[in-house]
N, C-alpha and C. Protein backbone atom coordinates (compact mmCIF):
# COMPACT_ATOMS: atom_id res chain seq x y z
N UNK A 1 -22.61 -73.88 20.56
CA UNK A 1 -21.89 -72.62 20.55
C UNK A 1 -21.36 -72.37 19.14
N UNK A 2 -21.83 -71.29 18.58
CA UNK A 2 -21.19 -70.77 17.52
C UNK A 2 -19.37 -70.62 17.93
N UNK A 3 -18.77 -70.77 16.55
CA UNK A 3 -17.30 -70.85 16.50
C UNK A 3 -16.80 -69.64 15.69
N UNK A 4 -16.41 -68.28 15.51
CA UNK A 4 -16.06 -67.98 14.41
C UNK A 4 -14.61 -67.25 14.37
N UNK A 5 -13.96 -67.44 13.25
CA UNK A 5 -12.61 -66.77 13.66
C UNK A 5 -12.69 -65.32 13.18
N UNK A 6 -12.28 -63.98 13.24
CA UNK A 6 -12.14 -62.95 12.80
C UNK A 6 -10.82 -62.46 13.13
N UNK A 7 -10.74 -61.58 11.49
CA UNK A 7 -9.49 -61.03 11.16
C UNK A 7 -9.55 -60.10 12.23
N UNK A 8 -8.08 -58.98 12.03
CA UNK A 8 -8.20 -58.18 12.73
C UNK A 8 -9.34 -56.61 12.19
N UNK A 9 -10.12 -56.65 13.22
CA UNK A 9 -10.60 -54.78 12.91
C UNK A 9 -12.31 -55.73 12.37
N UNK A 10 -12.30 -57.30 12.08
CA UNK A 10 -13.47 -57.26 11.16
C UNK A 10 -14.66 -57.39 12.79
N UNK A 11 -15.72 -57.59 12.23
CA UNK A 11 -17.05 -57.34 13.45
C UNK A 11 -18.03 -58.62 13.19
N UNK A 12 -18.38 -58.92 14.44
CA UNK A 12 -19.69 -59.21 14.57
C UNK A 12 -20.98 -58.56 15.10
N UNK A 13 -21.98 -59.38 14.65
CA UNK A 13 -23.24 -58.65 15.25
C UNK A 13 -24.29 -59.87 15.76
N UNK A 14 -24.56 -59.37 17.29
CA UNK A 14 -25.77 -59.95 18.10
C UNK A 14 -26.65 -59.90 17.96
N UNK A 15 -28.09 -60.17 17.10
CA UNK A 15 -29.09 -59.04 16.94
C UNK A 15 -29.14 -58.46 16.66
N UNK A 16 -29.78 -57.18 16.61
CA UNK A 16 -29.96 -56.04 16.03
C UNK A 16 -29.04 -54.81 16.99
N UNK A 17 -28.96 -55.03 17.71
CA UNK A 17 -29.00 -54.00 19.14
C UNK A 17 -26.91 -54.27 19.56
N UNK A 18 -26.35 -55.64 19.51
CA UNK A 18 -24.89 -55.86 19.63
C UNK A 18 -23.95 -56.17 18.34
N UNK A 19 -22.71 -55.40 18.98
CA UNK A 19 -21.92 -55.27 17.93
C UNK A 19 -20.96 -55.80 18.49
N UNK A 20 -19.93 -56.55 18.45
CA UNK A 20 -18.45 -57.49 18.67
C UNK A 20 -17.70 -56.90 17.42
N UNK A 21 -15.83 -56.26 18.12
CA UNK A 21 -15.47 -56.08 17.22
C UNK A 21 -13.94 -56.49 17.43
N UNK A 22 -13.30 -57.42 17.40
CA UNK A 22 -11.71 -57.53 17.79
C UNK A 22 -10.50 -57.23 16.91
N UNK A 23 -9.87 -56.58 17.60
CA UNK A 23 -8.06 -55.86 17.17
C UNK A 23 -7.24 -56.59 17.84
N UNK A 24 -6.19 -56.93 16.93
CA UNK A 24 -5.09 -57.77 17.59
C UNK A 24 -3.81 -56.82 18.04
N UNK A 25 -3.26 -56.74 19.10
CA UNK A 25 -2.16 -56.07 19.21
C UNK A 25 -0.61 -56.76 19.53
N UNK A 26 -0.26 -57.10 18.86
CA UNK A 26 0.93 -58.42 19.27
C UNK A 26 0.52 -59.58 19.61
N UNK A 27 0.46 -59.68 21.04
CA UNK A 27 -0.20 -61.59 21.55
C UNK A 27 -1.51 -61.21 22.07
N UNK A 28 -1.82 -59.74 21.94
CA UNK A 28 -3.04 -59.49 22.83
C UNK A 28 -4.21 -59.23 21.86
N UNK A 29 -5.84 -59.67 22.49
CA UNK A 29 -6.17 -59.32 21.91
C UNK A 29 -7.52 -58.28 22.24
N UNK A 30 -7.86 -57.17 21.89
CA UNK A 30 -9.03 -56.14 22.45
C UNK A 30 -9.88 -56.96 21.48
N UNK A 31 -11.43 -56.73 22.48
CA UNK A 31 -12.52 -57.24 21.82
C UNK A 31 -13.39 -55.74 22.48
N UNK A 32 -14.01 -55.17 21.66
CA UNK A 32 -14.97 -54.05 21.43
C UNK A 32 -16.09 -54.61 21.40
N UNK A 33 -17.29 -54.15 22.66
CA UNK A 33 -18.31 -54.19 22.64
C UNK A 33 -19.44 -53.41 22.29
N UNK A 34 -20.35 -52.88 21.43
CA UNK A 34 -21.51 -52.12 21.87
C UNK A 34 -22.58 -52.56 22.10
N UNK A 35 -23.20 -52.63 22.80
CA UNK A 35 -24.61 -53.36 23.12
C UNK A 35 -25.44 -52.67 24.42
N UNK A 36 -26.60 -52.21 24.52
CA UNK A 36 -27.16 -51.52 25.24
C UNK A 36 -27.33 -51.49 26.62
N UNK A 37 -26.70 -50.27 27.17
CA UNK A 37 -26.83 -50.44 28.60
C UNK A 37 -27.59 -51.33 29.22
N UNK A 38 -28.92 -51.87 29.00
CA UNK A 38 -30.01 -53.11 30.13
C UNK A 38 -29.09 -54.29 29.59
N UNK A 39 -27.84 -54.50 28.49
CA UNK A 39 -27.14 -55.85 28.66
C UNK A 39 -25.89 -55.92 29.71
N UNK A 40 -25.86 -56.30 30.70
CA UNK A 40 -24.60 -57.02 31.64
C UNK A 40 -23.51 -57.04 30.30
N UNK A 41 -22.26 -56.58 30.34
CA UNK A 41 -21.35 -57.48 29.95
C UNK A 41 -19.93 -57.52 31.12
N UNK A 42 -19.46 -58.44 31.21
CA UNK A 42 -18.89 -58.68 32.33
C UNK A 42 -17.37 -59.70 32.13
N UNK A 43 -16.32 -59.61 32.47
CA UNK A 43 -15.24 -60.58 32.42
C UNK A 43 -15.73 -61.46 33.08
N UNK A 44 -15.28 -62.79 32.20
CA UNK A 44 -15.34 -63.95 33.26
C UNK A 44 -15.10 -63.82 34.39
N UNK A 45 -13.71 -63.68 34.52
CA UNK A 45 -12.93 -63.49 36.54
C UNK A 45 -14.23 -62.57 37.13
N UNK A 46 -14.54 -61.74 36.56
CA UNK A 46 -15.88 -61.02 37.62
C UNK A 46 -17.02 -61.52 37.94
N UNK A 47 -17.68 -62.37 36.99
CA UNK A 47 -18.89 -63.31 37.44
C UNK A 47 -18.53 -64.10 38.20
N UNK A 48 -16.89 -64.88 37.97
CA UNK A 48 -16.22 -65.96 38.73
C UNK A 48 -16.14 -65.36 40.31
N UNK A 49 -15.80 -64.41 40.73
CA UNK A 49 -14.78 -63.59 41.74
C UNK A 49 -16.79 -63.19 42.26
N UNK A 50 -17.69 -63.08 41.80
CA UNK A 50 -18.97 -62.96 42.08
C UNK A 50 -19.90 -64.00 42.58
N UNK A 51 -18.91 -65.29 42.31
CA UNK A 51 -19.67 -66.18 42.75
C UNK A 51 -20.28 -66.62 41.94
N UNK A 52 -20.53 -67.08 40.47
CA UNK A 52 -20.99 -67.45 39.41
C UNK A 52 -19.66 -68.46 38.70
N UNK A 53 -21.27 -69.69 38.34
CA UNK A 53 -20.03 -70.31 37.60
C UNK A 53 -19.40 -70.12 35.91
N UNK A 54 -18.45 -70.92 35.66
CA UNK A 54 -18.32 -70.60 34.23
C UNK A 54 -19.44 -71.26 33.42
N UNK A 55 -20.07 -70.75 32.73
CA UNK A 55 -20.96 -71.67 31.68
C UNK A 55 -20.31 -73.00 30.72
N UNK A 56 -21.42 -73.35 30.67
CA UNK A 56 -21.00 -74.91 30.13
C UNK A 56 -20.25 -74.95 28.80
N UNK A 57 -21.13 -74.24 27.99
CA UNK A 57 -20.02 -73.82 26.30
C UNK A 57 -18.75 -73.35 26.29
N UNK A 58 -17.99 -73.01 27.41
CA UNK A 58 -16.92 -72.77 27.07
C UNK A 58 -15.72 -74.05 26.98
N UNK A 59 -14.79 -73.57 26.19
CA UNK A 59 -14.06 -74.53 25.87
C UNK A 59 -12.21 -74.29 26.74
N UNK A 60 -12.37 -75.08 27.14
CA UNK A 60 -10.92 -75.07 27.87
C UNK A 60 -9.69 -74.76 27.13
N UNK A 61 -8.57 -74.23 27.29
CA UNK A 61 -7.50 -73.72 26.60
C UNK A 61 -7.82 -74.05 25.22
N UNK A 62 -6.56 -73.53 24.38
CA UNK A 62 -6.64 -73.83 22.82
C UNK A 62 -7.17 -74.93 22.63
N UNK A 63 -7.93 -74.60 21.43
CA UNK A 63 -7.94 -76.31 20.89
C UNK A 63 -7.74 -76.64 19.64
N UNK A 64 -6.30 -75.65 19.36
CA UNK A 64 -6.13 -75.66 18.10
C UNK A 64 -4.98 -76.62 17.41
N UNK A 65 -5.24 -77.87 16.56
CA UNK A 65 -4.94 -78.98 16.00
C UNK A 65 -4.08 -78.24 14.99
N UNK A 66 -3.13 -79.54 15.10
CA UNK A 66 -2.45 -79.11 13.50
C UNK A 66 -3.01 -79.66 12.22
N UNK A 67 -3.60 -78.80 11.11
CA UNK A 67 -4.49 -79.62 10.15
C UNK A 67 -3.46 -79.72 8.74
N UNK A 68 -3.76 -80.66 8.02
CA UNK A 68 -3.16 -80.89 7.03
C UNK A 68 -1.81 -79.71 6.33
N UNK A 69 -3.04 -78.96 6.15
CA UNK A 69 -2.13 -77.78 5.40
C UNK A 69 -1.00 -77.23 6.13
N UNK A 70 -0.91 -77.49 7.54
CA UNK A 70 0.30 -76.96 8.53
C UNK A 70 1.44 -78.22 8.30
N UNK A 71 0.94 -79.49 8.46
CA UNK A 71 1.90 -80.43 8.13
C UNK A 71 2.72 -80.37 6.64
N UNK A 72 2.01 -79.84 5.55
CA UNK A 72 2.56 -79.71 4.25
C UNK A 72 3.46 -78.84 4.23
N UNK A 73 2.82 -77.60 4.52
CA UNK A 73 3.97 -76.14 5.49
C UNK A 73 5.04 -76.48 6.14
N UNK A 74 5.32 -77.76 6.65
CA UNK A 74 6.23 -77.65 7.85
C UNK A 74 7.11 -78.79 6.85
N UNK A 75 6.83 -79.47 6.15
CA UNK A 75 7.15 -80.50 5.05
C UNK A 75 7.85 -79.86 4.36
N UNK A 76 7.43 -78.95 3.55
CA UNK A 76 8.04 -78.48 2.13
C UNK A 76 8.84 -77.68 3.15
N UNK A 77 8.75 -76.72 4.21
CA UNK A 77 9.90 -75.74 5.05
C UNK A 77 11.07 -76.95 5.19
N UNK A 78 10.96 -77.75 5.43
CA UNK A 78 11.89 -78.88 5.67
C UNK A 78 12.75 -79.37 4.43
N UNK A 79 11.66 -79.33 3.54
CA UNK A 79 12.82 -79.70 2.09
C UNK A 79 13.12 -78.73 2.13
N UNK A 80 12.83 -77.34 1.96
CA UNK A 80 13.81 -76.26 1.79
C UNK A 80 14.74 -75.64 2.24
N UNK A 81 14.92 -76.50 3.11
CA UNK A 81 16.16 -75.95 4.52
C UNK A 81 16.77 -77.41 4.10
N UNK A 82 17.10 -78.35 3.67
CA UNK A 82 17.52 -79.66 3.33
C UNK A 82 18.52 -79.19 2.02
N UNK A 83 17.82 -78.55 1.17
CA UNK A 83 18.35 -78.37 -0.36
C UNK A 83 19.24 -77.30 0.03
N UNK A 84 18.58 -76.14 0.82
CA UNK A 84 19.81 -74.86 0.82
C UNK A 84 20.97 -75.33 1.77
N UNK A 85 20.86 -76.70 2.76
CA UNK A 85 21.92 -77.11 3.28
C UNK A 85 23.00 -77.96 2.01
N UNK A 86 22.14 -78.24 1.35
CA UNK A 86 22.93 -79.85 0.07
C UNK A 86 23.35 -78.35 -0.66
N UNK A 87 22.92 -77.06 -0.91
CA UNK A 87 23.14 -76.51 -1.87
C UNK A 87 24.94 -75.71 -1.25
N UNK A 88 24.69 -75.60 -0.04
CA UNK A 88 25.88 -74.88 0.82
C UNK A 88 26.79 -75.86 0.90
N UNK A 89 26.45 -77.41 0.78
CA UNK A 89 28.08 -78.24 1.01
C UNK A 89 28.64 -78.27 -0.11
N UNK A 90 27.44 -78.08 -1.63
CA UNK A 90 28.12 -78.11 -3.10
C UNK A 90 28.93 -77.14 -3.32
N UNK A 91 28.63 -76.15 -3.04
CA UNK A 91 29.50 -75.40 -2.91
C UNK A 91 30.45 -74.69 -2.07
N UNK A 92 30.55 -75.44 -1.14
CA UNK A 92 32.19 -75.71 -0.16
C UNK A 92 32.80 -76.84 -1.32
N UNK A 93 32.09 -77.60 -1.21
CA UNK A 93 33.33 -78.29 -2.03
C UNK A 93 33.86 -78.02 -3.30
N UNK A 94 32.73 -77.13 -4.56
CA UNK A 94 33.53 -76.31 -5.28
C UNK A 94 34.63 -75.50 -4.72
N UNK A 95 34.04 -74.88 -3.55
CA UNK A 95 35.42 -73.48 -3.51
C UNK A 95 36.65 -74.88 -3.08
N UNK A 96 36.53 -75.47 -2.24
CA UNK A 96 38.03 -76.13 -2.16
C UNK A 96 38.63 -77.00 -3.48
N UNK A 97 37.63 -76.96 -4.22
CA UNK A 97 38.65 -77.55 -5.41
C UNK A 97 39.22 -76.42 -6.10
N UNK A 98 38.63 -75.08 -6.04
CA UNK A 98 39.52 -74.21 -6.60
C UNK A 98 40.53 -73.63 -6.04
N UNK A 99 40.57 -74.17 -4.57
CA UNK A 99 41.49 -73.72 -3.95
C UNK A 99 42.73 -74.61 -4.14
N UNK A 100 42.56 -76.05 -4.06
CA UNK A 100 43.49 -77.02 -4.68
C UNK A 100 44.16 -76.17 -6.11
N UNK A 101 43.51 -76.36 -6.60
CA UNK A 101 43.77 -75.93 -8.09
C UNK A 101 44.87 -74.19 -8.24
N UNK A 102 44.24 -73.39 -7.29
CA UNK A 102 45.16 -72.66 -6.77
C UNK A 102 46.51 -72.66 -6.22
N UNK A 103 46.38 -73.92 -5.05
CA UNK A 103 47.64 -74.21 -5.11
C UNK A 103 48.59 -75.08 -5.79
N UNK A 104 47.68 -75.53 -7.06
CA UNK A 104 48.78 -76.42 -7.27
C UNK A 104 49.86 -75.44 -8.39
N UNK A 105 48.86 -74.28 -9.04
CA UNK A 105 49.61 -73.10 -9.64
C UNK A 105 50.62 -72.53 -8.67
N UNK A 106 50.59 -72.38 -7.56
CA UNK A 106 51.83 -72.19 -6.80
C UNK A 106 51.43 -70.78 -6.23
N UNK A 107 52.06 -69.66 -5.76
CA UNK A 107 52.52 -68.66 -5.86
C UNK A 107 52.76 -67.80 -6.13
N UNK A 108 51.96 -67.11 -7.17
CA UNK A 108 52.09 -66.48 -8.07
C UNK A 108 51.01 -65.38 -8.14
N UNK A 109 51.36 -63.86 -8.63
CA UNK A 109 50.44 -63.15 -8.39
C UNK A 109 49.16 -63.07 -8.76
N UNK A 110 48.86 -64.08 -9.93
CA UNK A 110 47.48 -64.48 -10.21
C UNK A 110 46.89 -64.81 -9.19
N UNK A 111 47.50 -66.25 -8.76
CA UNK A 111 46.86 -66.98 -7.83
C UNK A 111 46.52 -66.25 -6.38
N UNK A 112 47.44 -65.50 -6.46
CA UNK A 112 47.10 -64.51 -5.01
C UNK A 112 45.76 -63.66 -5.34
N UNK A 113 46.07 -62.95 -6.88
CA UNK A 113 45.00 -62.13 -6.74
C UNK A 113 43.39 -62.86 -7.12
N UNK A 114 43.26 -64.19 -7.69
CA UNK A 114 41.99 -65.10 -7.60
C UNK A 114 41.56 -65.55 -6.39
N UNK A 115 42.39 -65.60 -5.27
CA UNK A 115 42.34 -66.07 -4.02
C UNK A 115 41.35 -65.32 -3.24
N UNK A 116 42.36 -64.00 -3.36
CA UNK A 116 42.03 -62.61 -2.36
C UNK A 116 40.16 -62.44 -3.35
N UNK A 117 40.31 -62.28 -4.07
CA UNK A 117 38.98 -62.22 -4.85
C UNK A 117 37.82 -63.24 -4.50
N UNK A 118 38.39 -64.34 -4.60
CA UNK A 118 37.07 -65.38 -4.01
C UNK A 118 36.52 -65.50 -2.47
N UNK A 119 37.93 -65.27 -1.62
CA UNK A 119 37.62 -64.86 -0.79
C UNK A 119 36.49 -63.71 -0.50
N UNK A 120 36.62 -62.84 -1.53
CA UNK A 120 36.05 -61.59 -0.94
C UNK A 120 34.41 -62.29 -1.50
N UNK A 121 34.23 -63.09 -2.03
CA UNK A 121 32.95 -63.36 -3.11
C UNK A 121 31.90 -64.66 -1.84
N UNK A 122 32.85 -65.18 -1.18
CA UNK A 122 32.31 -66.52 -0.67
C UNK A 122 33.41 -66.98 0.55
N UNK A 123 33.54 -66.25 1.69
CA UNK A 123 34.26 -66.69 2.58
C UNK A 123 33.80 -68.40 2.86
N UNK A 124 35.47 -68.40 2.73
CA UNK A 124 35.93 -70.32 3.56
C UNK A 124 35.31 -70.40 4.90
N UNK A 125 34.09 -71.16 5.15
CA UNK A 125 33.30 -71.43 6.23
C UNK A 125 34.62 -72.98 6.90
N UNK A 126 35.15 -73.10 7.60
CA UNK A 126 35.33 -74.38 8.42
C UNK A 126 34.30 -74.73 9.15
């Protein structure tokens, strides 16, 4: 059995005489036939529901493996959700040292108005 994958909208051809053409619509997918009235084409469930069996080439559910390049994908997605986490605690712990540092100035309308400001720049996550 031939295997082939196609984009969406691209075509195949049977011979001279059939044309295969599939569109994806969300999870679904239309497959477009032309091929000449003396060819049968038929859903499985209807040959099945007819009393016909499934042919031997077909292949049972997906049989789609995870190949290298998905493991590297899912690798490097992983360092990068790792670093923007290490990158989000570096800087919690900057803002609380400036917040120390804030209070150790006390009270004062600076410190209020650097406060109210950082706040507005990088809200204090607990």
């Amino acid at each position: 059995m031939l295997s082939l994958n196609v984009k969406d909208g691209e075509y195949i051809t049977i011979g001279d005489d059939v044309v295969v053409q599939a569109f994806r619509y969300g999870t679904q997918t239309q497959v477009l036939v032309d091929a000449p009235r003396e060819k049968a084409i038929l859903r499985g469930k209807v040959r099945e529901r007819n009393g016909e069996i499934k042919p031997d080439a077909l292949i049972d559910g997906l049989r789609k493996q995870p190949r290298p390049s998905d493991r590297r994908h899912a690798e490097a997605w992983q360092e990068t959700l790792a670093k923007r986490q290490e990158s989000r605690e570096s800087a919690r712990a900057a803002l609380g040292e400036i917040n120390a540092m804030l209070d150790a100035l006390g009270a004062t309308p600076e410190s209020a108005w650097l406060r109210e400001r950082m706040e507005r720049i990088a809200p204090m996550v607990e």
